[in-house]
Protein backbone atom coordinates (compact mmCIF):
# COMPACT_ATOMS: atom_id res chain seq x y z
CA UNK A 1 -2.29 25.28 0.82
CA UNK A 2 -2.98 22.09 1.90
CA UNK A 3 -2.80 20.40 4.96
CA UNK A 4 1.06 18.44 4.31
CA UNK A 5 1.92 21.83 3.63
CA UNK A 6 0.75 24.25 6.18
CA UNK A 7 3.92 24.77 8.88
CA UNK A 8 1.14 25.89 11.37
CA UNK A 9 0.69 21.85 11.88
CA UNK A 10 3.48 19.97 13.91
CA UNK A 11 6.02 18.43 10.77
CA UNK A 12 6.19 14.92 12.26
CA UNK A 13 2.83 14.64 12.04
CA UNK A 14 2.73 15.48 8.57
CA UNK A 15 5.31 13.73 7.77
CA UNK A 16 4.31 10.17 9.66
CA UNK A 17 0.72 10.74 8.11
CA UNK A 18 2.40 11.46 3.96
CA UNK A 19 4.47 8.60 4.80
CA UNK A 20 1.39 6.36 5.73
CA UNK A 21 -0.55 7.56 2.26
CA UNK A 22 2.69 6.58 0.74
CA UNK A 23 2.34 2.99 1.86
CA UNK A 24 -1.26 2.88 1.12
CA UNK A 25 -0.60 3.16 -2.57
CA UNK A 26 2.87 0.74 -2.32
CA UNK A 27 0.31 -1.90 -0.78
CA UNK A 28 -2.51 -1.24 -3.44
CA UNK A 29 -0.51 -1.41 -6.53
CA UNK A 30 1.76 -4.31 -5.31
CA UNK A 31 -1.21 -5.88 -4.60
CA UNK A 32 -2.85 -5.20 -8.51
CA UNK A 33 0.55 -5.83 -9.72
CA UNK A 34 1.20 -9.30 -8.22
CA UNK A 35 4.77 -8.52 -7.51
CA UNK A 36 6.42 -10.83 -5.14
CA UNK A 37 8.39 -7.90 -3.71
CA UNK A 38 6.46 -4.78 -3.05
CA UNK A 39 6.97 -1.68 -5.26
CA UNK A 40 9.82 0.38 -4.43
CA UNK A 41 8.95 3.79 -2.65
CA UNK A 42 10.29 5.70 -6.04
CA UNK A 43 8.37 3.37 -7.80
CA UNK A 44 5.74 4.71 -5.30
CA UNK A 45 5.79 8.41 -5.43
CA UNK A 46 6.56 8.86 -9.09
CA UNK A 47 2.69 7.18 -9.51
CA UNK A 48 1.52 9.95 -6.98
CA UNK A 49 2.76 12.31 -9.11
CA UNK A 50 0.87 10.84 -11.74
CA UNK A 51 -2.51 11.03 -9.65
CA UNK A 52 -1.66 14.09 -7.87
CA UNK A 53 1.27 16.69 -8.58
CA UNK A 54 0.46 19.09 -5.94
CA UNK A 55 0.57 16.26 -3.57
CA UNK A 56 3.76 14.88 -5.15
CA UNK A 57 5.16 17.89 -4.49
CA UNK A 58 4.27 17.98 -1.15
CA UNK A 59 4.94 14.31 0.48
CA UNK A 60 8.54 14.41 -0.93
CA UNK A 61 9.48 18.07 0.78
CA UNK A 62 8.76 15.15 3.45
CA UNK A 63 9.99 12.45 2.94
CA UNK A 64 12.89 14.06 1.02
CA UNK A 65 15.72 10.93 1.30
CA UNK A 66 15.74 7.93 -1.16
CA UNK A 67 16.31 4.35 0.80
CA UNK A 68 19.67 3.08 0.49
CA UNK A 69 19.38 -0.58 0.09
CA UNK A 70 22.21 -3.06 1.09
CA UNK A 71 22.82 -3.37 -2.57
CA UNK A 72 23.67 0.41 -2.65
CA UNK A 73 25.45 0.59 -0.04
CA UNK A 74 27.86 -2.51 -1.27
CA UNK A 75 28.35 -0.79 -4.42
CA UNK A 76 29.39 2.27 -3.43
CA UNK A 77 31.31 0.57 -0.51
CA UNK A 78 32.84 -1.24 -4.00
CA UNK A 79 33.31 1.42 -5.56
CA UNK A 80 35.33 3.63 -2.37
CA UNK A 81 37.63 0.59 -2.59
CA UNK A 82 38.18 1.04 -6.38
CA UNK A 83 38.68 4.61 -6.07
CA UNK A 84 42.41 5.74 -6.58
CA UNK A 85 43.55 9.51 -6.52
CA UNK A 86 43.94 9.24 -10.39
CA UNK A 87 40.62 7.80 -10.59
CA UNK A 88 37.48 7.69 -9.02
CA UNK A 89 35.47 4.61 -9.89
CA UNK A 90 31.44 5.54 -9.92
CA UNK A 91 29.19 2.98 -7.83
CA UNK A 92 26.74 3.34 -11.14
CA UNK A 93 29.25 2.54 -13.61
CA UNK A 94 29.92 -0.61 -11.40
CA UNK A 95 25.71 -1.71 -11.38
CA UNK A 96 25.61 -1.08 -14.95
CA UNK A 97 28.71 -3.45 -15.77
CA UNK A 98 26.95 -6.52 -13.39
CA UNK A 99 23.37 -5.69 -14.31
CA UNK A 100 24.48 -5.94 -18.35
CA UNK A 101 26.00 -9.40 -17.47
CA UNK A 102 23.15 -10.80 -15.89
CA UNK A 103 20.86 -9.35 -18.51
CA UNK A 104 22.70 -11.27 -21.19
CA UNK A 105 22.60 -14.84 -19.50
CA UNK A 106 18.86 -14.27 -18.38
CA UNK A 107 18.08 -13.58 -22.37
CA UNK A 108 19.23 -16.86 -22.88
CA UNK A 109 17.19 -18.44 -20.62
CA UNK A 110 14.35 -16.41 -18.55
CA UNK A 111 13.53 -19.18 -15.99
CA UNK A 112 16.33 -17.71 -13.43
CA UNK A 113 14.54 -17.31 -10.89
CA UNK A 114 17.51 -15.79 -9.16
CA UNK A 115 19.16 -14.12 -11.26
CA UNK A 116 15.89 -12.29 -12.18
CA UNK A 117 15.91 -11.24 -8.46
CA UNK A 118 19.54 -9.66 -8.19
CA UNK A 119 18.26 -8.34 -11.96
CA UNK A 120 15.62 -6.77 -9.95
CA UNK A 121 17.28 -5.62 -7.04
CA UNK A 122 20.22 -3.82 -8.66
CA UNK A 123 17.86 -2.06 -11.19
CA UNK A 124 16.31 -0.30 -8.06
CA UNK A 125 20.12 0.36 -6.48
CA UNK A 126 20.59 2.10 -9.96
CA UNK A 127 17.62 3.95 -9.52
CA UNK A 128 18.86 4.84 -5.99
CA UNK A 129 21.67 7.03 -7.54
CA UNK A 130 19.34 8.73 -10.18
CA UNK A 131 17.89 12.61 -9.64
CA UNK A 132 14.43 12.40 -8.43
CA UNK A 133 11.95 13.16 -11.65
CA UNK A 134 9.28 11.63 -13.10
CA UNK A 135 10.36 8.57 -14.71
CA UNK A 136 10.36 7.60 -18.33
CA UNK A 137 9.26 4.10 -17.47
CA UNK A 138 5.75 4.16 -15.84
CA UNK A 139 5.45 1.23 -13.48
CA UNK A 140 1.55 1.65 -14.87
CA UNK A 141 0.42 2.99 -17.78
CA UNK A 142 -2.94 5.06 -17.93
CA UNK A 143 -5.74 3.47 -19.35
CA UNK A 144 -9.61 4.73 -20.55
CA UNK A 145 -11.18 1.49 -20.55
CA UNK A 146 -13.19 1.93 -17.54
CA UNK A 147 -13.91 5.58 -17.68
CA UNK A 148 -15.85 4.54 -21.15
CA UNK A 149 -17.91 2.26 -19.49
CA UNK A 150 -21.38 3.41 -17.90
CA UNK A 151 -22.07 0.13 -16.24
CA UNK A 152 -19.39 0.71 -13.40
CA UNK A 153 -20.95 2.79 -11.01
CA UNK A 154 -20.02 0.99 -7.40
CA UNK A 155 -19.37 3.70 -4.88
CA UNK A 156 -18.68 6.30 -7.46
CA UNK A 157 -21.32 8.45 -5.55
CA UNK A 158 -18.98 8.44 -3.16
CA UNK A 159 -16.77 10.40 -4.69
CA UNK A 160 -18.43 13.41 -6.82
CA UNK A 161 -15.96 15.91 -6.48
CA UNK A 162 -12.63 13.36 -6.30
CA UNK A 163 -11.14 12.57 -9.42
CA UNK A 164 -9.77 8.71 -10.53
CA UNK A 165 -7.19 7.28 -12.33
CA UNK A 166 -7.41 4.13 -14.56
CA UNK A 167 -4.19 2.06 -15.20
CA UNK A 168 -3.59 -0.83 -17.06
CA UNK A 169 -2.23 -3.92 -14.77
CA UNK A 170 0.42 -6.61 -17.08
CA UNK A 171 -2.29 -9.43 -16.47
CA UNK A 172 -4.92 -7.60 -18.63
CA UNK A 173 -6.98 -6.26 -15.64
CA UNK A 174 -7.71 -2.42 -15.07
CA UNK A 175 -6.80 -0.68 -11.44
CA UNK A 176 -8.54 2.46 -10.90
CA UNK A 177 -6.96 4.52 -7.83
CA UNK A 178 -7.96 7.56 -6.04
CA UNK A 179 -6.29 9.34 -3.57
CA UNK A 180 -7.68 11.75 -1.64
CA UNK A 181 -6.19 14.73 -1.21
CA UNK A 182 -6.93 16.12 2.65
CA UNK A 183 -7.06 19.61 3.67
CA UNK A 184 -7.64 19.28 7.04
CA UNK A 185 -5.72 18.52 9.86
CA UNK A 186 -8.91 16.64 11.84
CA UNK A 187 -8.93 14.76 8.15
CA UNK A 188 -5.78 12.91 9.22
CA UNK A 189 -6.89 10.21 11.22
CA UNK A 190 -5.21 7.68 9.58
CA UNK A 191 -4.07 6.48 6.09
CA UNK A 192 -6.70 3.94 5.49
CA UNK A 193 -6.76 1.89 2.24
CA UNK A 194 -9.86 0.06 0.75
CA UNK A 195 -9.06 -2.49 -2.07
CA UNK A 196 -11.74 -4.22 -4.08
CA UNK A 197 -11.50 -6.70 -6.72
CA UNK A 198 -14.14 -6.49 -9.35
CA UNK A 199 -15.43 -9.10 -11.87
CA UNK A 200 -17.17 -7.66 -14.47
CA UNK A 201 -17.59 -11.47 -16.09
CA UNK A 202 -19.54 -12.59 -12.70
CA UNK A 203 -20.79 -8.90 -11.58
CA UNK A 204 -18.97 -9.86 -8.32
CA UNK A 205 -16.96 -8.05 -6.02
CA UNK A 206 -14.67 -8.54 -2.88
CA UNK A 207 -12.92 -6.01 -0.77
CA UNK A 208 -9.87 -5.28 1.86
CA UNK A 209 -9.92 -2.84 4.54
CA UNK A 210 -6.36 -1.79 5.69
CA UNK A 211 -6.11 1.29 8.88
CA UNK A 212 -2.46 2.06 8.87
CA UNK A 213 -1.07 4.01 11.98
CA UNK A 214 1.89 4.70 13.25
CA UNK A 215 4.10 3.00 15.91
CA UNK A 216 6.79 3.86 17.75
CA UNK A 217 9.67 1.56 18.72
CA UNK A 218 7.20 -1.10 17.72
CA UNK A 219 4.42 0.43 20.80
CA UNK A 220 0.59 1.38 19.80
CA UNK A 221 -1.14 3.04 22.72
CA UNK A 222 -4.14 1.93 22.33
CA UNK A 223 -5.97 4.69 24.74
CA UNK A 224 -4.91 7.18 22.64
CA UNK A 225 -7.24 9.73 20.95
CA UNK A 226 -10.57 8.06 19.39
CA UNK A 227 -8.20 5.33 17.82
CA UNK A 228 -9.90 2.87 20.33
CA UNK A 229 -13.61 4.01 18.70
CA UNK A 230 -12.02 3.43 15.13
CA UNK A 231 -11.52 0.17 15.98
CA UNK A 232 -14.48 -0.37 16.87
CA UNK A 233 -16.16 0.94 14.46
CA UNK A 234 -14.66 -0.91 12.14
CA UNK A 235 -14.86 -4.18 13.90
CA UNK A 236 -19.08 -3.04 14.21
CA UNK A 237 -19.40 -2.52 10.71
CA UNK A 238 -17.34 -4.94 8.53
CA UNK A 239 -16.51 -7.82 11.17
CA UNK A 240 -19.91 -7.95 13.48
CA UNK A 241 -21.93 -7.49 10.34
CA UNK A 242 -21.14 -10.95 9.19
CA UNK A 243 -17.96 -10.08 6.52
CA UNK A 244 -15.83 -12.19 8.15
CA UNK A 245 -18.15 -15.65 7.66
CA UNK A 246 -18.74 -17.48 5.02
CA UNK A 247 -21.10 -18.06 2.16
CA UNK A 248 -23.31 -19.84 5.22
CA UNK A 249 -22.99 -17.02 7.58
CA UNK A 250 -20.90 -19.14 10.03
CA UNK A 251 -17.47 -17.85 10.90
CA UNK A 252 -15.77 -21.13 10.56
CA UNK A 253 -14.86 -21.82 6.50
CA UNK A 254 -15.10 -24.62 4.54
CA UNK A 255 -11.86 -25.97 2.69
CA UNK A 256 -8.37 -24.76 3.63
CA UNK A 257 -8.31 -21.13 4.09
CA UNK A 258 -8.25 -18.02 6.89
CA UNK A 259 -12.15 -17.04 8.07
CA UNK A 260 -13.17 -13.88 5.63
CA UNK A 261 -11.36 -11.06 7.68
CA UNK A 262 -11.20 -7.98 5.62
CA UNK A 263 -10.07 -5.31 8.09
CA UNK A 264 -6.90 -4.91 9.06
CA UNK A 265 -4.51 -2.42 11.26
CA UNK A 266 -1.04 -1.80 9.23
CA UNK A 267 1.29 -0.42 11.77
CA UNK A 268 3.81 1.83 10.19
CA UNK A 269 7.21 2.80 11.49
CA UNK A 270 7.79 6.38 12.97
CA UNK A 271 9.20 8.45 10.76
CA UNK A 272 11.41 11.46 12.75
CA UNK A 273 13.09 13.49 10.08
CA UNK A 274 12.96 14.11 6.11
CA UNK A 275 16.48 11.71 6.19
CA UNK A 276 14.71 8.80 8.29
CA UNK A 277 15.13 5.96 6.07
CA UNK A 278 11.66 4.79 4.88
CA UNK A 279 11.42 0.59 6.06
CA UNK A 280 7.83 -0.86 6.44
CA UNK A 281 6.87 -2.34 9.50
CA UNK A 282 5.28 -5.10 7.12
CA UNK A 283 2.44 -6.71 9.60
CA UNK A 284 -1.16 -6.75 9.06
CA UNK A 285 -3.05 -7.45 12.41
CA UNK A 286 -7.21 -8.44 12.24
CA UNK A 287 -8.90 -5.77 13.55
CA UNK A 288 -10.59 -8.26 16.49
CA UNK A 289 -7.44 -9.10 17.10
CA UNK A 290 -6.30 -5.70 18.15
CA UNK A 291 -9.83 -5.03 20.36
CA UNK A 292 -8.69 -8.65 22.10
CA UNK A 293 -5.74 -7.26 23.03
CA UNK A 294 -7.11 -4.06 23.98
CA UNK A 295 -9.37 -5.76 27.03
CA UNK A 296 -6.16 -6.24 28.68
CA UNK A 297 -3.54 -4.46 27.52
CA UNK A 298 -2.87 -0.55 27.20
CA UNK A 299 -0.67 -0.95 24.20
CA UNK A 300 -0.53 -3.27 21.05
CA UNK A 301 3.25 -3.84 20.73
CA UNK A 302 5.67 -6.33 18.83
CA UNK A 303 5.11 -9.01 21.84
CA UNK A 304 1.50 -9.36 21.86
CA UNK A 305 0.77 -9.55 17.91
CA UNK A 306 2.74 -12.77 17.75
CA UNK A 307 0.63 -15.89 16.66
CA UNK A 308 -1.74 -13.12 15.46
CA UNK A 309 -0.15 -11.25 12.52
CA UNK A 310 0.35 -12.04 9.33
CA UNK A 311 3.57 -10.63 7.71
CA UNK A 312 3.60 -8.80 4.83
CA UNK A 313 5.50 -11.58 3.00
CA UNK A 314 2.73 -13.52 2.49
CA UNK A 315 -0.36 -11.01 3.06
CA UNK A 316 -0.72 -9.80 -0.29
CA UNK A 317 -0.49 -13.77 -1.47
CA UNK A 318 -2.69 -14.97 0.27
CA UNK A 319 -5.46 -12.03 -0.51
CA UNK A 320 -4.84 -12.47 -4.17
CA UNK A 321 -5.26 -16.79 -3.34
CA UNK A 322 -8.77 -15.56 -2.08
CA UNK A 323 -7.38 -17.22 1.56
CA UNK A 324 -8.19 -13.92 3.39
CA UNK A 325 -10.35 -10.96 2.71
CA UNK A 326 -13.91 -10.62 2.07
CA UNK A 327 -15.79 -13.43 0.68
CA UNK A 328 -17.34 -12.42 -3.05
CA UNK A 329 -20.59 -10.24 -2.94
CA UNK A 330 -23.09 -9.14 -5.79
CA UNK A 331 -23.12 -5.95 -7.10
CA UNK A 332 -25.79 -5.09 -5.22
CA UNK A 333 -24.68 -6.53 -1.82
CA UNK A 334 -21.61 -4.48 -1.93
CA UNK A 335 -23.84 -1.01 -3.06
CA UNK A 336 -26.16 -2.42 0.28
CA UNK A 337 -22.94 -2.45 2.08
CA UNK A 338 -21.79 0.60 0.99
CA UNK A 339 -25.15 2.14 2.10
CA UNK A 340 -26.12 0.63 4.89
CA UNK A 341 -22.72 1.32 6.95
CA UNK A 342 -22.72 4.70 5.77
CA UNK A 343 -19.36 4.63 4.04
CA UNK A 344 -19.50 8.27 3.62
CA UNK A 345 -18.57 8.88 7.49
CA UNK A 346 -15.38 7.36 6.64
CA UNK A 347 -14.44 9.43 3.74
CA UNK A 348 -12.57 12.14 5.83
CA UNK A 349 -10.33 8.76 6.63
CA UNK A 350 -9.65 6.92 3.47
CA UNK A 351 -6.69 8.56 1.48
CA UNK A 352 -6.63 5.38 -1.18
CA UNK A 353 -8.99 3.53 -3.05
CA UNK A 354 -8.25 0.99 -4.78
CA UNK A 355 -10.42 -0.86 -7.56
CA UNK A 356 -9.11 -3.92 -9.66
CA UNK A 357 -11.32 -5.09 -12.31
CA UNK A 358 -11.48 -7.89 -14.17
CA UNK A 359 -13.16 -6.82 -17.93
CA UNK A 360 -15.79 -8.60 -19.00
């Protein structure tokens, strides 16, 4: 039995830390995937079934509700008004008759940009009203390209006993993904995420550092537990120890782009029963931003992050633009890195890892 499992542990807890690994792995593969919108949360949990079936099992005893989108709701609001006593009109049958029309035009002529969208959006309304199951239709398919390859060794030391997955991305590129599975409670500090892009062409890497916790009513007491020391410690070792400048070691950047932050708190929102519907906070705030507002405040709320977040509309973007994040390193910077700061004291913490490579 593992930890999400164990009813000797207080259920809201579980459940607000199984909903924070969930978002870890939305944010990684909508990241690898370049989606515009992020993954949906089915989307989500049928690829942690694919790494993890135990843990499947586990997070959606959770987090047992689907989201009901507007577009759900208006269909079946369109289809209670259909409805007669002879018949009753089925909000699916109504999704299927609108999504076939748009399908048709869009053959015609894929540039829709809009029409691709409400394509998009009523595909996962239809998948709202669907029984829970693995689907047919893997958002990524499984791939053996890296697992062949000898030569890619960065922080697998890391991991001797944890066992990877290797997908193939729709822009040719390979995302490997763990997700550790914790069996402690003192484990569940936080669902942290580290993303890295590798470049196999270059033997250069970069990396992301995301610390989700949760908030409630959009409040993070910032006294509370050792979450003021995980700050710090994360602000010691990735922005103190020159990350966050530039190829020059200066924290100001040349050309038009954020300095070279790479760790980031996610607040998430609090999740109080297994029918809470699942809605992302969507902010990322830089860790030194957070210890700022920690000298004088008790609490990082909704107020005081303004003019120093970065919403999640344009987050992923502007990582993938190379405007935020860690600046590239060798190989063997990143393995000095990896070494130096002692990653392994934060292995109890991270519950994804996330590696997109770029073959060679």
């Amino acid at each position: 039995m593992s930890y999400f499992s164990d009813e000797e542990y207080n259920e809201d807890e579980r459940r607000n830390n199984a909903y924070q690994a969930v978002n870890a792995v939305r944010e990684a593969v909508s990241l690898a995937k370049r989606t515009h919108q992020p993954i949906t949360y089915e989307q989500t949990l049928d690829l942690i079934n694919d790494l993890n079936p135990e843990l499947y099992e586990e997070v959606t005893t959770l987090l047992a509700r689907k989201n009901e989108s507007d577009w759900v709701k208006y269909f079946k609001e369109k289809a209670l008004a259909k409805s007669t006593k002879e018949k009753e009109v089925n909000p699916t049958d109504l999704i299927e008759e609108e999504l076939a029309e748009l399908e048709e035009i869009v053959e015609k002529d894929k540039s829709k940009r809009f029409l691709n969208k409400r394509i998009f959006d009523y595909k996962n309304a239809l998948e709202y009203f669907q029984p829970r199951k693995v689907s047919e239709h893997k958002i990524l398919n499984a791939d053996f390209y890296l697992a062949e390859r000898p030569s890619f060794k960065i922080s697998e030391t890391l991991y001797e006993n944890e066992e990877f997955k290797d997908f193939k991305l729709p822009n040719g590129k390979v995302l490997r993904l763990r997700l550790l599975h914790p069996d402690k409670p003192e484990h569940i500090i936080g669902a942290d995420l580290i993303y890295e892009q590798f470049n196999l062409k270059t033997n250069q890497a970069r990396f992301l550092v995301l610390q989700y916790k949760t908030w409630n009513t959009k409040s993070l007491n910032l006294s509370s537990g050792n979450i003021g020391a995980q700050f710090e410690k994360l602000d010691k070792n990735l922005c103190k120890s020159g990350y966050c400048s530039n190829y020059e070691g200066k924290k100001t950047t040349g050309g038009y782009r954020f300095p070279y932050c790479s760790a980031f708190l996610r607040p998430t929102s609090y999740i109080a029963s297994a029918d809470s519907k699942l809605v992302s906070t969507g902010i990322h705030v830089p860790i030194c931003e957070v210890l700022k507002i920690k000298e004088t405040e008790k609490s990082l709320t909704s107020k005081n992050v303004k003019g120093k977040a970065v919403s999640y509309k344009i987050f992923d973007e502007l990582y993938v633009e190379q405007m935020l994040g860690s600046r590239w390193l060798t190989f063997d910077e990143l393995k000095e890195f990896y070494e130096s700061k002692d990653l392994l004291s934060y292995q109890d913490r991270i519950r994804v890892h996330a590696q997109e490579v770029t073959p060679d």
